[in-house]
C-alpha atoms as a PDB file:
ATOM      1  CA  UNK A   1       0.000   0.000   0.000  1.00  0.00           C
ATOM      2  CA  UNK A   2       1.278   3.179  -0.612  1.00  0.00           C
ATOM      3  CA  UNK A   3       1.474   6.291   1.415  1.00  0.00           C
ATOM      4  CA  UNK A   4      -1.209   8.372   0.166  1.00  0.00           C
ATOM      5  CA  UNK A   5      -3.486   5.192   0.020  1.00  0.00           C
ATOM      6  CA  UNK A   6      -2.839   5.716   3.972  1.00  0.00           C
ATOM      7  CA  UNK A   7      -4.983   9.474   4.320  1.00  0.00           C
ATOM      8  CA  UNK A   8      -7.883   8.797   2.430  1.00  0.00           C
ATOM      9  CA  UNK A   9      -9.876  12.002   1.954  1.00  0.00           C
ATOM     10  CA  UNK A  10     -12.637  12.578   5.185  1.00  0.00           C
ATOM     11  CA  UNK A  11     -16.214  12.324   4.158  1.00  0.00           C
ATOM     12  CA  UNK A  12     -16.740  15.407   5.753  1.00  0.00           C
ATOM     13  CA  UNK A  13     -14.232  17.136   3.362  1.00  0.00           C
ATOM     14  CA  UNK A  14     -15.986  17.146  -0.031  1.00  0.00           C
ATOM     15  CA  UNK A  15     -13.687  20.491  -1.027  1.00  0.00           C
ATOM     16  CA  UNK A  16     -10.869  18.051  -1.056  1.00  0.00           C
ATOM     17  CA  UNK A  17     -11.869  15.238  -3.289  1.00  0.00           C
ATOM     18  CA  UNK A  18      -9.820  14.935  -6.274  1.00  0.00           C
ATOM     19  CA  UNK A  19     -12.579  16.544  -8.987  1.00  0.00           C
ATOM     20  CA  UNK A  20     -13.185  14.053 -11.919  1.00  0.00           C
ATOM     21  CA  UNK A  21     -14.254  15.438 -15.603  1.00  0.00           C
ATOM     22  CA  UNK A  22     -17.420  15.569 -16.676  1.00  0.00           C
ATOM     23  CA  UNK A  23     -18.249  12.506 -19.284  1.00  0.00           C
ATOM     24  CA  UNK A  24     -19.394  14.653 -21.993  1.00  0.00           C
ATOM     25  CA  UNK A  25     -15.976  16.524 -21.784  1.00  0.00           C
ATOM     26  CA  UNK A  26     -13.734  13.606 -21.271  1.00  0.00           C
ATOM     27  CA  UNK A  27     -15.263  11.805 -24.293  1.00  0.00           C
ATOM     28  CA  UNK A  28     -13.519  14.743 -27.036  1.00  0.00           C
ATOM     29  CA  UNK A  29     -10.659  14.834 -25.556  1.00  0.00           C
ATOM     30  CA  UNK A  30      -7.529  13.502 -27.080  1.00  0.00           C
ATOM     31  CA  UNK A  31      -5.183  11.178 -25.609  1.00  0.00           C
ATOM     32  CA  UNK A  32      -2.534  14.053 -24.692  1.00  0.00           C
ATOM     33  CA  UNK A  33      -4.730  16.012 -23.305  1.00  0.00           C
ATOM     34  CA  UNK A  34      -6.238  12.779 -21.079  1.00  0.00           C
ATOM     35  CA  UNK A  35      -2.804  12.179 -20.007  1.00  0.00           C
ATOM     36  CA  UNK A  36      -2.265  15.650 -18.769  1.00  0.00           C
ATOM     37  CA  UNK A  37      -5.679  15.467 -16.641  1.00  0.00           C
ATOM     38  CA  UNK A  38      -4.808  12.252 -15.310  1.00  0.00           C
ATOM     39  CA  UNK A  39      -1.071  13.664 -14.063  1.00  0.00           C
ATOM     40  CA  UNK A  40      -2.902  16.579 -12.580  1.00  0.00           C
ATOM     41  CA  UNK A  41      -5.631  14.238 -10.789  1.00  0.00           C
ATOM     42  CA  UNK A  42      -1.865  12.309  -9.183  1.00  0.00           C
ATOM     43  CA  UNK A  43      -0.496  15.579  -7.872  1.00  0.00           C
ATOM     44  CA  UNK A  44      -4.122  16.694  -6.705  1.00  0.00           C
ATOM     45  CA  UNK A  45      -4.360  13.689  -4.923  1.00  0.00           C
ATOM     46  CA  UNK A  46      -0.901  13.729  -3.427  1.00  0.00           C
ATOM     47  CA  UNK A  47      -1.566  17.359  -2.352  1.00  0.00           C
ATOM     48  CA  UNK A  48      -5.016  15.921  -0.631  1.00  0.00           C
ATOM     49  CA  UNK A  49      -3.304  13.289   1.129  1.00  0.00           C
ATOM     50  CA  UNK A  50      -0.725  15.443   2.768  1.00  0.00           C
ATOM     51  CA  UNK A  51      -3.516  17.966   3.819  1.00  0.00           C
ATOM     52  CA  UNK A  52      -5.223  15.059   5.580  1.00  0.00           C
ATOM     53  CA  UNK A  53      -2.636  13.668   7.081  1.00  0.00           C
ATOM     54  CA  UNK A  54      -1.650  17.140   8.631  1.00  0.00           C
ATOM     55  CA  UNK A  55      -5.081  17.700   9.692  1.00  0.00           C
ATOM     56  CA  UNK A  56      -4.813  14.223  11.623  1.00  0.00           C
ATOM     57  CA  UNK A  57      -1.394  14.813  13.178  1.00  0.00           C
ATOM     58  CA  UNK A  58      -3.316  18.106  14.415  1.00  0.00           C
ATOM     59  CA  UNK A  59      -6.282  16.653  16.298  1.00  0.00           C
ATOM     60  CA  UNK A  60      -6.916  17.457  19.278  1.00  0.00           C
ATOM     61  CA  UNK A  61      -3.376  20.013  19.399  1.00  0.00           C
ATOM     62  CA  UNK A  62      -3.511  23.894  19.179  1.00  0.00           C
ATOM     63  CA  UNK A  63      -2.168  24.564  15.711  1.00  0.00           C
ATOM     64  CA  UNK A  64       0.832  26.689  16.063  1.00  0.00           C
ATOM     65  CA  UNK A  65       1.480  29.566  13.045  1.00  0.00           C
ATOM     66  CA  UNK A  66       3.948  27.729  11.166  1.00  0.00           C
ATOM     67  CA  UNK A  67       1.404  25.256  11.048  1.00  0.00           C
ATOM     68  CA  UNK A  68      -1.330  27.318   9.941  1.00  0.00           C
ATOM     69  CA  UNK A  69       0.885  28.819   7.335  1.00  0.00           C
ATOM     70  CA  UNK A  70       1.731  25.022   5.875  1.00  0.00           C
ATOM     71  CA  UNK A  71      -2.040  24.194   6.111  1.00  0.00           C
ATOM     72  CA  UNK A  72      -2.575  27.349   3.969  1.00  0.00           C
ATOM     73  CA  UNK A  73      -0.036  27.011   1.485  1.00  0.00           C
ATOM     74  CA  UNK A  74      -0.741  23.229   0.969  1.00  0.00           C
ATOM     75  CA  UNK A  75      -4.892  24.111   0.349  1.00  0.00           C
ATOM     76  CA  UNK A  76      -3.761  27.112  -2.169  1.00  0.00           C
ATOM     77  CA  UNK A  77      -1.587  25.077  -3.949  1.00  0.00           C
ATOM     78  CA  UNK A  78      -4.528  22.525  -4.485  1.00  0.00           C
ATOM     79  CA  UNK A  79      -6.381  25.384  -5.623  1.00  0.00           C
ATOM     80  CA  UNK A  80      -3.536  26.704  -8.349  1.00  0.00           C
ATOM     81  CA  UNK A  81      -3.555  23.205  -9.814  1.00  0.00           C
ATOM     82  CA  UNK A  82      -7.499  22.701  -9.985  1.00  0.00           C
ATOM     83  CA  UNK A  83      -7.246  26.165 -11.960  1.00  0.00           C
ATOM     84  CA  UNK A  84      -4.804  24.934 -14.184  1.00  0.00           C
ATOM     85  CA  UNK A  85      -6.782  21.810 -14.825  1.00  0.00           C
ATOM     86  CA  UNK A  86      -9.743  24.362 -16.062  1.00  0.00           C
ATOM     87  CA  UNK A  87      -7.729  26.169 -18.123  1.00  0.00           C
ATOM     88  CA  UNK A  88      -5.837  23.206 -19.961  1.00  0.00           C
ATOM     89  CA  UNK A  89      -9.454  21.846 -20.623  1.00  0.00           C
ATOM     90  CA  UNK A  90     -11.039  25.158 -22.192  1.00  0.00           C
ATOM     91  CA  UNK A  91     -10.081  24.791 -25.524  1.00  0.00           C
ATOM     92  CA  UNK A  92     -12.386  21.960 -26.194  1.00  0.00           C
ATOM     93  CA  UNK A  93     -15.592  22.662 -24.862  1.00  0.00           C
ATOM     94  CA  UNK A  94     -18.324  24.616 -26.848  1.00  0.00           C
ATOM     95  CA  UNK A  95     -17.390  27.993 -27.462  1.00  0.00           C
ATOM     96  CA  UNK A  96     -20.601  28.710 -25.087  1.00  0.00           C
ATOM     97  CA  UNK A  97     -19.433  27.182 -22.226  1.00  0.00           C
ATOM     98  CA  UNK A  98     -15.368  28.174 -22.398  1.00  0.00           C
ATOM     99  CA  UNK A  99     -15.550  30.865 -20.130  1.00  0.00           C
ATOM    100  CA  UNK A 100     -17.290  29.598 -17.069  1.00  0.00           C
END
């Protein structure tokens, strides 16, 4: 088993899920661009396994402002790369849905 198999995203944590693609947009695209997703979905989940496992070392324990700070940084970096995802997927929608 490895590692990030070991901090499972809470059920209570939806935010942190690693997002799938939507059918209807996964079916267009081409294998490249599948590829990409998929290595994005890896580091998304890698980035959601070391917030968990932070969050559980935490229980219970004041979190100090170093810690705070690493819980911060570790959530916007999740963010960046679910942003990036979007972007790298706009080009193939419908014109009518590639800015939202």
């Amino acid at each position: 088993m490895e590692t990030v198999d070991l901090y499972k995203t809470p059920i209570n944590c939806a935010s942190l899920r690693v997002p799938t693609v939507n059918p209807s947009i996964w079916a267009p695209m081409s294998s490249t661009m599948r590829g990409q997703e998929i290595r994005f979905q890896r580091v998304i989940k890698l980035i959601a396994a070391g917030i968990t496992a932070f969050g559980r070392q935490l229980e219970g324990n004041a979190m100090f402002k170093i810690q705070n700070d690493m819980l911060a940084l570790f959530w916007n970096s999740y963010f960046e790369i679910n942003c990036m995802r979007k972007i790298a997927i706009r080009p193939i929608l419908h014109p009518r849905f590639a800015g939202l």
